[in-house]
N, C-alpha and C. Protein backbone atom coordinates (compact mmCIF):
# COMPACT_ATOMS: atom_id res chain seq x y z
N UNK A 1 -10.02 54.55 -45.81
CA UNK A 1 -8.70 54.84 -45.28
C UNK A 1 -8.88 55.47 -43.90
N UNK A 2 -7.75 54.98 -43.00
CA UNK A 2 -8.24 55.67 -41.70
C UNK A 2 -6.49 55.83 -40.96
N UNK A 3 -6.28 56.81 -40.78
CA UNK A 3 -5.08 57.87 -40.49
C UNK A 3 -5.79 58.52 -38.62
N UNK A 4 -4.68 58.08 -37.85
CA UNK A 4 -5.06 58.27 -36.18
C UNK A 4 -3.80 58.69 -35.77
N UNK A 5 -4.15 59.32 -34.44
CA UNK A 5 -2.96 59.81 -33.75
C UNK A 5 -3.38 59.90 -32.37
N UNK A 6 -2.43 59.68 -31.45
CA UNK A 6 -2.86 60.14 -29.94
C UNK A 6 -1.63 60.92 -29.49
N UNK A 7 -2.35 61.76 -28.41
CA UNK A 7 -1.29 62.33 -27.58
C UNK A 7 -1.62 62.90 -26.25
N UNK A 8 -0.78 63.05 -25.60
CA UNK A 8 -0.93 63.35 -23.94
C UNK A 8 -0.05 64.35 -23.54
N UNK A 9 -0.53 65.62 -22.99
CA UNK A 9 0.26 66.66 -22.47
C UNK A 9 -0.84 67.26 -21.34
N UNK A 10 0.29 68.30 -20.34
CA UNK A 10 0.11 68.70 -19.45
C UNK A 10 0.34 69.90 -19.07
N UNK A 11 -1.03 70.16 -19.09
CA UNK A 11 -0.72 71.93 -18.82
C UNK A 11 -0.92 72.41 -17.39
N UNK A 12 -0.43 73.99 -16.68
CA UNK A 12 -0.51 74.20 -16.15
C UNK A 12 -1.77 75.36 -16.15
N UNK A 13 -2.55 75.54 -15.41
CA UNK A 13 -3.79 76.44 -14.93
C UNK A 13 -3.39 77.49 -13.72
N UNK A 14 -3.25 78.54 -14.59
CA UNK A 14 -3.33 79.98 -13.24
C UNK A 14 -4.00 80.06 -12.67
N UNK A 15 -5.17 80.07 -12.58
CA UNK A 15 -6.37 80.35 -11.87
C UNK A 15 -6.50 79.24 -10.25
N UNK A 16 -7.45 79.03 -9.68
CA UNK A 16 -7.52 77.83 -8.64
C UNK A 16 -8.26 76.41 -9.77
N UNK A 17 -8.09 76.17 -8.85
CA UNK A 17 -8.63 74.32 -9.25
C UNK A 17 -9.77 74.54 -9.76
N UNK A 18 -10.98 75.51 -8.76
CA UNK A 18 -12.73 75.30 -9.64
C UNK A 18 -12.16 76.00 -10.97
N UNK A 19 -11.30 77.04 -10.99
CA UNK A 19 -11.49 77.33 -12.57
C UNK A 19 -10.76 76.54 -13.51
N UNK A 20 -9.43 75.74 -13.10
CA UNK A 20 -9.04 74.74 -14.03
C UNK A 20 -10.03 73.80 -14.23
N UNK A 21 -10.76 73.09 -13.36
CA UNK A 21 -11.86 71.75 -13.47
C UNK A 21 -12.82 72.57 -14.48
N UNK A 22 -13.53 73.91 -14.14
CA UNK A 22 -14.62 74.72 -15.44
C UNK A 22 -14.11 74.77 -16.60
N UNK A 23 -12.59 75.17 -16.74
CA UNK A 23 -11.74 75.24 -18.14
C UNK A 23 -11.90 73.85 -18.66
N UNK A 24 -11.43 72.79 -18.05
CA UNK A 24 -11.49 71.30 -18.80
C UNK A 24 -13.10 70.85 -19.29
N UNK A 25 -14.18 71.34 -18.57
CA UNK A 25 -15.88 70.87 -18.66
C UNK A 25 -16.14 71.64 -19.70
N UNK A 26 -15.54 72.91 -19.96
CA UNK A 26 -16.45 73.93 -20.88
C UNK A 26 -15.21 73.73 -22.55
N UNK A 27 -15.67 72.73 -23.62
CA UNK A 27 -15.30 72.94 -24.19
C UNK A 27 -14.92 74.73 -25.22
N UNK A 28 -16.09 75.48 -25.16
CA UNK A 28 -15.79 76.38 -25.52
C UNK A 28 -14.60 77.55 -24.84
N UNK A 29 -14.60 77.38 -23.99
CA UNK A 29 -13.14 77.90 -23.13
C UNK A 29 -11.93 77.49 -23.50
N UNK A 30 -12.06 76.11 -23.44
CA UNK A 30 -10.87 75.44 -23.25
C UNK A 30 -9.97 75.04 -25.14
N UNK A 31 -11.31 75.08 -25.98
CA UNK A 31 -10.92 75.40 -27.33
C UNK A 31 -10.87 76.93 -28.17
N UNK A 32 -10.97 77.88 -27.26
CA UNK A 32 -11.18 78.70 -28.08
C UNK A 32 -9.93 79.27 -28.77
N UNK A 33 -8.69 78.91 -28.45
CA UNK A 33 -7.69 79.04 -29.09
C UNK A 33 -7.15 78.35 -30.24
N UNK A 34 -7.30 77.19 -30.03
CA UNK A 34 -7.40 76.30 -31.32
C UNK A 34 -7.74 76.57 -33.16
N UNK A 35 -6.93 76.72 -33.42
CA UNK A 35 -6.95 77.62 -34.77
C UNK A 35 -7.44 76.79 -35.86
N UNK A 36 -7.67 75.22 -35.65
CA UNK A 36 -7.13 74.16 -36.96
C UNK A 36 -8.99 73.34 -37.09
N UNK A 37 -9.81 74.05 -35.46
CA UNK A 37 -11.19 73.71 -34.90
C UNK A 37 -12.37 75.13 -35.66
N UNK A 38 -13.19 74.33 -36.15
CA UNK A 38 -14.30 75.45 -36.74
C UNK A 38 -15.57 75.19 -36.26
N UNK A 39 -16.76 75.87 -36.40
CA UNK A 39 -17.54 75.72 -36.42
C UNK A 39 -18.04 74.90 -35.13
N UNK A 40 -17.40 74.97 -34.06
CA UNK A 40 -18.21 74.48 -32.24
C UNK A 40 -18.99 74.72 -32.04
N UNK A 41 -19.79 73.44 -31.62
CA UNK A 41 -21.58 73.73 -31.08
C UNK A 41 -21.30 72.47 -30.44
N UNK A 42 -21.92 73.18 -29.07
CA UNK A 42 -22.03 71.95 -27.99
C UNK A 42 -23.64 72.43 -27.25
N UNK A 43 -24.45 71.05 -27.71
CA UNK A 43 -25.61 71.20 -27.16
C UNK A 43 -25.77 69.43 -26.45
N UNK A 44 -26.67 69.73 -25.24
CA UNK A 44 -27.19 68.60 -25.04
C UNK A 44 -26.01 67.78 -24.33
N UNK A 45 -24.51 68.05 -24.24
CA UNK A 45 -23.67 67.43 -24.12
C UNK A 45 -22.72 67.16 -25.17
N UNK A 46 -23.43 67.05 -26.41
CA UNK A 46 -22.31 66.95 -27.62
C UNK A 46 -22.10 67.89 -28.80
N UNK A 47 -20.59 67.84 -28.68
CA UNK A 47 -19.60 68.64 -29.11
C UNK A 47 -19.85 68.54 -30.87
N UNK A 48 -19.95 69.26 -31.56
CA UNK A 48 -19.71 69.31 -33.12
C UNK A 48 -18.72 70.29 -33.30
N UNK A 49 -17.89 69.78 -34.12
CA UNK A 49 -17.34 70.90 -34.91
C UNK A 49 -16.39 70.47 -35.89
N UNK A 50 -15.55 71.05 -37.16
CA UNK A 50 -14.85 70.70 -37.73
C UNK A 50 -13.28 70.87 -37.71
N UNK A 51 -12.37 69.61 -38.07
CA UNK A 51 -11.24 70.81 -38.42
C UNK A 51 -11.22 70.95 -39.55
N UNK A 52 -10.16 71.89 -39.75
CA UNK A 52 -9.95 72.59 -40.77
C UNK A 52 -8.34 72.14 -41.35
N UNK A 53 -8.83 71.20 -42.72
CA UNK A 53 -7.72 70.58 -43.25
C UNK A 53 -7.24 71.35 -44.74
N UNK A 54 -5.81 71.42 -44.97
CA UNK A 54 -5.49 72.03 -45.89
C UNK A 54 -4.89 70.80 -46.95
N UNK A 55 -5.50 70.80 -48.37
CA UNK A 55 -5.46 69.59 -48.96
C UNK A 55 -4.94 70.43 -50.40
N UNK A 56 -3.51 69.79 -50.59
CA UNK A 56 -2.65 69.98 -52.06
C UNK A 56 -4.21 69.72 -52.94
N UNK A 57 -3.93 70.90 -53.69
CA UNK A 57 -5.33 71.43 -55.08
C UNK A 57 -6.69 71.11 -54.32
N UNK A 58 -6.77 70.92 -53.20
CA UNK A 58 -8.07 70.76 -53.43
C UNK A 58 -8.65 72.45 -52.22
N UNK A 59 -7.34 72.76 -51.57
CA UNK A 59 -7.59 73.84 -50.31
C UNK A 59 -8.66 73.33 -49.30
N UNK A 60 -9.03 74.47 -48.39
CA UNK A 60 -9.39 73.97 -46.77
C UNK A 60 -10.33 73.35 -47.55
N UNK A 61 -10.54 72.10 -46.54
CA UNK A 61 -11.25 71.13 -46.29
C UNK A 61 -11.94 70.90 -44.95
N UNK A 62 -13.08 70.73 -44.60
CA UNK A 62 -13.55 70.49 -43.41
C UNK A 62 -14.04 69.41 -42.39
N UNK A 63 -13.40 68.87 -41.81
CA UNK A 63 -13.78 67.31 -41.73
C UNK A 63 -14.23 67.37 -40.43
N UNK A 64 -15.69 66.87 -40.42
CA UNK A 64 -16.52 66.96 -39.02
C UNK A 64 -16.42 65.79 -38.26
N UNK A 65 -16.37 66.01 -37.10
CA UNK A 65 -16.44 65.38 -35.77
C UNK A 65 -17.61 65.51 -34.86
N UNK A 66 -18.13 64.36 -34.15
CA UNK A 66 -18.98 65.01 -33.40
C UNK A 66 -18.93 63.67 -31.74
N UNK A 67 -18.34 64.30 -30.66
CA UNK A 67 -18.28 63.61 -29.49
C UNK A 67 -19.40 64.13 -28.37
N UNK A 68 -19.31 62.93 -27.19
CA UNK A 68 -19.97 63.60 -26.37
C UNK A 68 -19.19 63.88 -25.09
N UNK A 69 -19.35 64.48 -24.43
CA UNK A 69 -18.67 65.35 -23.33
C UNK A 69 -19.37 65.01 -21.49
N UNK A 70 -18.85 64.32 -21.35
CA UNK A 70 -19.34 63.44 -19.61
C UNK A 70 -18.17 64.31 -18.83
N UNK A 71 -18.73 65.33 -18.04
CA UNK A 71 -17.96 65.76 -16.53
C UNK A 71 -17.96 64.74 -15.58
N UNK A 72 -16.47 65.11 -14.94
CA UNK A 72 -16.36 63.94 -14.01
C UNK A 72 -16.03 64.67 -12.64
N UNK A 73 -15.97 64.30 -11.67
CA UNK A 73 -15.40 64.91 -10.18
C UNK A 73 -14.35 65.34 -11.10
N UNK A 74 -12.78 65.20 -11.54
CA UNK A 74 -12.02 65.94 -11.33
C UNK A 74 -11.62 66.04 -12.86
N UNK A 75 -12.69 66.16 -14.06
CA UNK A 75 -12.73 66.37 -15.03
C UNK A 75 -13.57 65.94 -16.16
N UNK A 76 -13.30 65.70 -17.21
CA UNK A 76 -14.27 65.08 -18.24
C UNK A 76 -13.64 64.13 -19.07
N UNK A 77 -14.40 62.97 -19.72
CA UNK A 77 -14.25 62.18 -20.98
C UNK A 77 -14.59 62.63 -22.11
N UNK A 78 -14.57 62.71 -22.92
CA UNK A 78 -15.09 62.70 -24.53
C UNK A 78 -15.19 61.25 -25.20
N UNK A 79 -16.27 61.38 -25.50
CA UNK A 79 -16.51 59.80 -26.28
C UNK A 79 -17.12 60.30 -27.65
N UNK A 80 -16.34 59.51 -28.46
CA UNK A 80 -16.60 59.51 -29.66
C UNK A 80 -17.58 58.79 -30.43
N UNK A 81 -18.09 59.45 -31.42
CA UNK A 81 -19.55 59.04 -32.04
C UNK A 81 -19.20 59.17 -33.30
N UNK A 82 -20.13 58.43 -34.05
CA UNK A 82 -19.78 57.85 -35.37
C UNK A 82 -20.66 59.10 -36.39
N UNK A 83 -20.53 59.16 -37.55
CA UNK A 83 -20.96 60.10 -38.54
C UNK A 83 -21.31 59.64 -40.33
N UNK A 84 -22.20 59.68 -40.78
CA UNK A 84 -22.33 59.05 -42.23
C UNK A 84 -21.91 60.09 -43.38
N UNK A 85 -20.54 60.07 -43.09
CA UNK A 85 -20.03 61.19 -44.34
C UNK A 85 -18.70 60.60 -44.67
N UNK A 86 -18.98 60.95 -46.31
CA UNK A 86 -17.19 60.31 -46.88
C UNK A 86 -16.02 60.66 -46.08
N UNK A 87 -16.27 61.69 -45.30
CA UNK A 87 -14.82 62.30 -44.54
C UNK A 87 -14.91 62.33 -43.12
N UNK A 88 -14.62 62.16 -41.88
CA UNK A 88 -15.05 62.60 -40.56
C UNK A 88 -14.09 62.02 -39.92
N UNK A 89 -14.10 62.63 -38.49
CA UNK A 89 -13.36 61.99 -37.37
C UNK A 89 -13.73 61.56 -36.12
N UNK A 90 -12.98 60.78 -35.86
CA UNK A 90 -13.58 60.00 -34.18
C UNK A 90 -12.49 61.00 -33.18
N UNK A 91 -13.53 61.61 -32.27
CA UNK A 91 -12.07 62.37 -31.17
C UNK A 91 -13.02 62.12 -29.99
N UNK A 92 -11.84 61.22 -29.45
CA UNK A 92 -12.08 60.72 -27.99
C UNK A 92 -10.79 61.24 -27.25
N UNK A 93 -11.15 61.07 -25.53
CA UNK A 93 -10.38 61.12 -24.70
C UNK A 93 -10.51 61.83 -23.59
N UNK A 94 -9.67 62.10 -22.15
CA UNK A 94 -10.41 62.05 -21.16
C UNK A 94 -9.00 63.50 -20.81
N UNK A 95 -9.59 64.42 -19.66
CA UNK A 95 -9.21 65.56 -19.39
C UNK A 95 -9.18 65.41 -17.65
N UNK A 96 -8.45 65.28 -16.71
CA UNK A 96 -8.45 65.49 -15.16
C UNK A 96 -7.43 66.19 -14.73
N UNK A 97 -7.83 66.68 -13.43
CA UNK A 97 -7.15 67.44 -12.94
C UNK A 97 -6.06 67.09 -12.18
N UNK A 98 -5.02 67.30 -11.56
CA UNK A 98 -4.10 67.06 -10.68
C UNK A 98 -3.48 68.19 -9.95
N UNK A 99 -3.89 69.28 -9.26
CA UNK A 99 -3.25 69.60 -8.53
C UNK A 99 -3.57 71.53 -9.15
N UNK A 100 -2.88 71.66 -9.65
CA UNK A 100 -2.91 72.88 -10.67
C UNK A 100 -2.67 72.34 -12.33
N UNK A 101 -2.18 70.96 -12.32
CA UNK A 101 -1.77 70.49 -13.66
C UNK A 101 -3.23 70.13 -14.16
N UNK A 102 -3.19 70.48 -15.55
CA UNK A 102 -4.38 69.92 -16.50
C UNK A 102 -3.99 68.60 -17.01
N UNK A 103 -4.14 67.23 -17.15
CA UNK A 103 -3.70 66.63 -17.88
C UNK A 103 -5.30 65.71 -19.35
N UNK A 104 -4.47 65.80 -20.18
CA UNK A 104 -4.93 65.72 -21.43
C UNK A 104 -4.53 64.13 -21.92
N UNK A 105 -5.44 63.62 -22.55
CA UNK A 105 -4.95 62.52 -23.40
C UNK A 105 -6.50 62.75 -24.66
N UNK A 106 -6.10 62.56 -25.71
CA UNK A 106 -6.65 62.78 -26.72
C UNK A 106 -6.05 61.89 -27.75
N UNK A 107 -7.53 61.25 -28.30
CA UNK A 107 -7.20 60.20 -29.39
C UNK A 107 -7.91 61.20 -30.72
N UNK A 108 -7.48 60.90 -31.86
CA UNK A 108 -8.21 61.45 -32.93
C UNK A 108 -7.82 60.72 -34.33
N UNK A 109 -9.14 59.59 -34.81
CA UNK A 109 -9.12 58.61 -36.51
C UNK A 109 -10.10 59.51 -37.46
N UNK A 110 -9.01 59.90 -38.33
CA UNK A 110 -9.76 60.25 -39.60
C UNK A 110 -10.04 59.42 -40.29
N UNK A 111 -11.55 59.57 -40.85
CA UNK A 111 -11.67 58.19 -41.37
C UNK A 111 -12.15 59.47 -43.14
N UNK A 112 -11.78 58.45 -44.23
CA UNK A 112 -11.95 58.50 -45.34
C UNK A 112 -12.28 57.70 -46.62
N UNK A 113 -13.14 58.35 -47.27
CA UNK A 113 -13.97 56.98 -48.17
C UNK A 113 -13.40 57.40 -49.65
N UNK A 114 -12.53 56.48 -50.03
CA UNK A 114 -11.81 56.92 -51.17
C UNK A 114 -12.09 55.44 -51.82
N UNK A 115 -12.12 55.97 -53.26
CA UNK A 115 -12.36 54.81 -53.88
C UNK A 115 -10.81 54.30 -54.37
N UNK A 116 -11.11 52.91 -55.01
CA UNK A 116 -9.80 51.78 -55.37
C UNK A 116 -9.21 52.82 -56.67
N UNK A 117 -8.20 53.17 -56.32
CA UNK A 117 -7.19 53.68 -57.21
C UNK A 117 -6.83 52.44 -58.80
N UNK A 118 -7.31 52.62 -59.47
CA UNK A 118 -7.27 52.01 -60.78
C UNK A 118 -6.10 52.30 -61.59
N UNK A 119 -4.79 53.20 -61.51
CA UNK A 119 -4.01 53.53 -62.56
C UNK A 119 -2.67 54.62 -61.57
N UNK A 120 -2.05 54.79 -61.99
CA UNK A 120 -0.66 55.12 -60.83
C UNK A 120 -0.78 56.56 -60.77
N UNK A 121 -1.81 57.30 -61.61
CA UNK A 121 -2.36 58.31 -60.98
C UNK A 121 -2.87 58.66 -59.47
N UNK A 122 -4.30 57.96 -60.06
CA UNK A 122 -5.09 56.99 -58.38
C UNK A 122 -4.08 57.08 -57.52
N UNK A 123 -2.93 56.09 -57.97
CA UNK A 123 -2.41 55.69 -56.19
C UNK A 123 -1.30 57.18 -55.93
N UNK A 124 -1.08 57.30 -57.02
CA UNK A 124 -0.10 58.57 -56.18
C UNK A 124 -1.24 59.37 -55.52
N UNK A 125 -2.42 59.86 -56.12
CA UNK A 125 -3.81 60.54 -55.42
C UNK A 125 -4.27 60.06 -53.99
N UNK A 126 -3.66 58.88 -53.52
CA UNK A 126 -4.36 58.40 -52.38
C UNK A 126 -3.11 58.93 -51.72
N UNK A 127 -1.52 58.13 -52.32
CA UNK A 127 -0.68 58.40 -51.20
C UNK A 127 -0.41 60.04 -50.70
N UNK A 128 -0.68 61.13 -51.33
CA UNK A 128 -0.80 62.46 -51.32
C UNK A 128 -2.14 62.77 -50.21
N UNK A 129 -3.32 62.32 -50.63
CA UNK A 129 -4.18 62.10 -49.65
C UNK A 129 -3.67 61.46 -47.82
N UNK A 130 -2.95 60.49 -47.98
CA UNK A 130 -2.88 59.78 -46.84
C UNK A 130 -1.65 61.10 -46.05
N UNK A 131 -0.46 61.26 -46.86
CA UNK A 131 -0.10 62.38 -46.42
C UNK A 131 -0.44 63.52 -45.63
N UNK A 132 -1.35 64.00 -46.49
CA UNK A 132 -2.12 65.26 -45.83
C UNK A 132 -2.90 64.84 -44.62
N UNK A 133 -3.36 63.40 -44.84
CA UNK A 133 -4.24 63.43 -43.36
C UNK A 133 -2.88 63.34 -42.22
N UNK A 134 -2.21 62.49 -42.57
CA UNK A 134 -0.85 62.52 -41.64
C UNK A 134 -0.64 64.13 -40.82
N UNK A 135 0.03 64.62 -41.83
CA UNK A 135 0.21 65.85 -41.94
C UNK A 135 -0.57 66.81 -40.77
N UNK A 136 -1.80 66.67 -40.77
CA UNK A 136 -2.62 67.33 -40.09
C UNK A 136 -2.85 66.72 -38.85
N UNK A 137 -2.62 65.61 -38.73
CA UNK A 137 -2.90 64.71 -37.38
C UNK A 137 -1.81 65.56 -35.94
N UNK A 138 -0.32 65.31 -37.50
CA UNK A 138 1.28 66.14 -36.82
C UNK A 138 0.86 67.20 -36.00
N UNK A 139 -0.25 68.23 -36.74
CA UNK A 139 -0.54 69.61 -36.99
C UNK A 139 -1.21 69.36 -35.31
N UNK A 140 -1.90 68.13 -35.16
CA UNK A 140 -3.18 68.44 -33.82
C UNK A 140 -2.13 67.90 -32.97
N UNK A 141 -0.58 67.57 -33.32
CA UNK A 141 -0.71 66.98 -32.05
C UNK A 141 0.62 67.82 -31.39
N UNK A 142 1.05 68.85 -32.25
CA UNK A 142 2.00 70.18 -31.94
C UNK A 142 0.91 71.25 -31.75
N UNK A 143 0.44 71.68 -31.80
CA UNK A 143 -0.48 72.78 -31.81
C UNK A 143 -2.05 72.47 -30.36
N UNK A 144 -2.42 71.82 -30.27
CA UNK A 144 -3.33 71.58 -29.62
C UNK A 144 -2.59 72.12 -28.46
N UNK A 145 -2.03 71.18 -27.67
CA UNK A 145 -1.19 71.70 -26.35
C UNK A 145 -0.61 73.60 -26.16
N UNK A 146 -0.11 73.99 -27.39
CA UNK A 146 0.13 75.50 -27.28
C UNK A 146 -0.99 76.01 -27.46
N UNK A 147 -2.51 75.51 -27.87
CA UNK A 147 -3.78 76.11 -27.69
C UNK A 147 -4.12 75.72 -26.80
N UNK A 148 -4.29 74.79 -26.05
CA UNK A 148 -5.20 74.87 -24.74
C UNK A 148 -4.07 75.98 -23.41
N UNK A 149 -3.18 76.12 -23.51
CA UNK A 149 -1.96 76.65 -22.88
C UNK A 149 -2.17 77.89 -23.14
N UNK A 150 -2.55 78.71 -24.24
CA UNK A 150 -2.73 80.37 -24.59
C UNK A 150 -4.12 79.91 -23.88
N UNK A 151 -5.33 79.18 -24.38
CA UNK A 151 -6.75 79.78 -23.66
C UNK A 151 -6.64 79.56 -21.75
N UNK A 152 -6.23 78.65 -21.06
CA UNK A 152 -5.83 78.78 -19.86
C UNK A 152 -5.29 79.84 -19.34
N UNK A 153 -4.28 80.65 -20.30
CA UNK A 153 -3.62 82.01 -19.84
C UNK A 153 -4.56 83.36 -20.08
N UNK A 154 -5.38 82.85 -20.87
CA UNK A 154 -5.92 84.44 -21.55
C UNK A 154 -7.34 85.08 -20.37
């Protein structure tokens, strides 16, 4: 099963331009507000970390991601890399600057390995499942923008 979402917003940066362009390169800056992101480690160029999914009876859940991070003259890409686990996500997308504006576009597929629902248990179990990934996609794509927006200010 695979549950995706994209979105694009635009923030504004107090600081001058070198520190908006450092805010967009340094994932740890630029996520540290992000409440729904665990466990960040960026070595070598690529980014690991999980979010943090809240799943009816089963509670937080952690579903890892792992991209790589290319600076550009007036910002960075993220390219997404693949992972051998029943649960994970692909998060791609590219970050440049304009002026004092940050602009953002961010893709993010949860992918999930659920087996064939056999009995109307099963399928209500998947459609509850597919939900929650929904659910949380909603979650990254209201919330992300008011987190990169508090760590730019702080």
């Amino acid at each position: 099963m695979q549950v995706q979402t994209s979105l694009t917003c635009s923030i504004s940066h107090p600081g001058s331009p070198q520190d908006a362009l450092n805010f967009i390169q340094d994932p740890h800056q630029s996520l540290a507000k992000v409440k729904f992101i665990r466990d960040l480690h960026i070595v070598d160029g690529k980014v690991r970390a999980k979010f943090a999914v809240n799943v009816p009876m089963l509670g937080e859940q952690l579903i890892p991601f792992q991209s790589i991070i290319h600076p550009t003259a007036d910002g960075a890409t993220l390219e997404s890399t693949s992972l051998d686990k029943p649960a994970w996500a692909e998060v791609s997308g590219k970050a440049h600057l304009e002026g004092s504006e940050m602009k953002y576009e961010l893709h993010v597929t949860v992918h999930f390995e659920i087996p064939e629902a056999q009995k109307w248990g099963g399928n209500a179990f998947l459609k509850m499942v597919e939900a929650t990934a929904k659910q949380t996609l909603d979650k990254v794509s209201k919330e992300f923008p008011r987190a990169l927006k508090d760590a730019a200010n702080a």
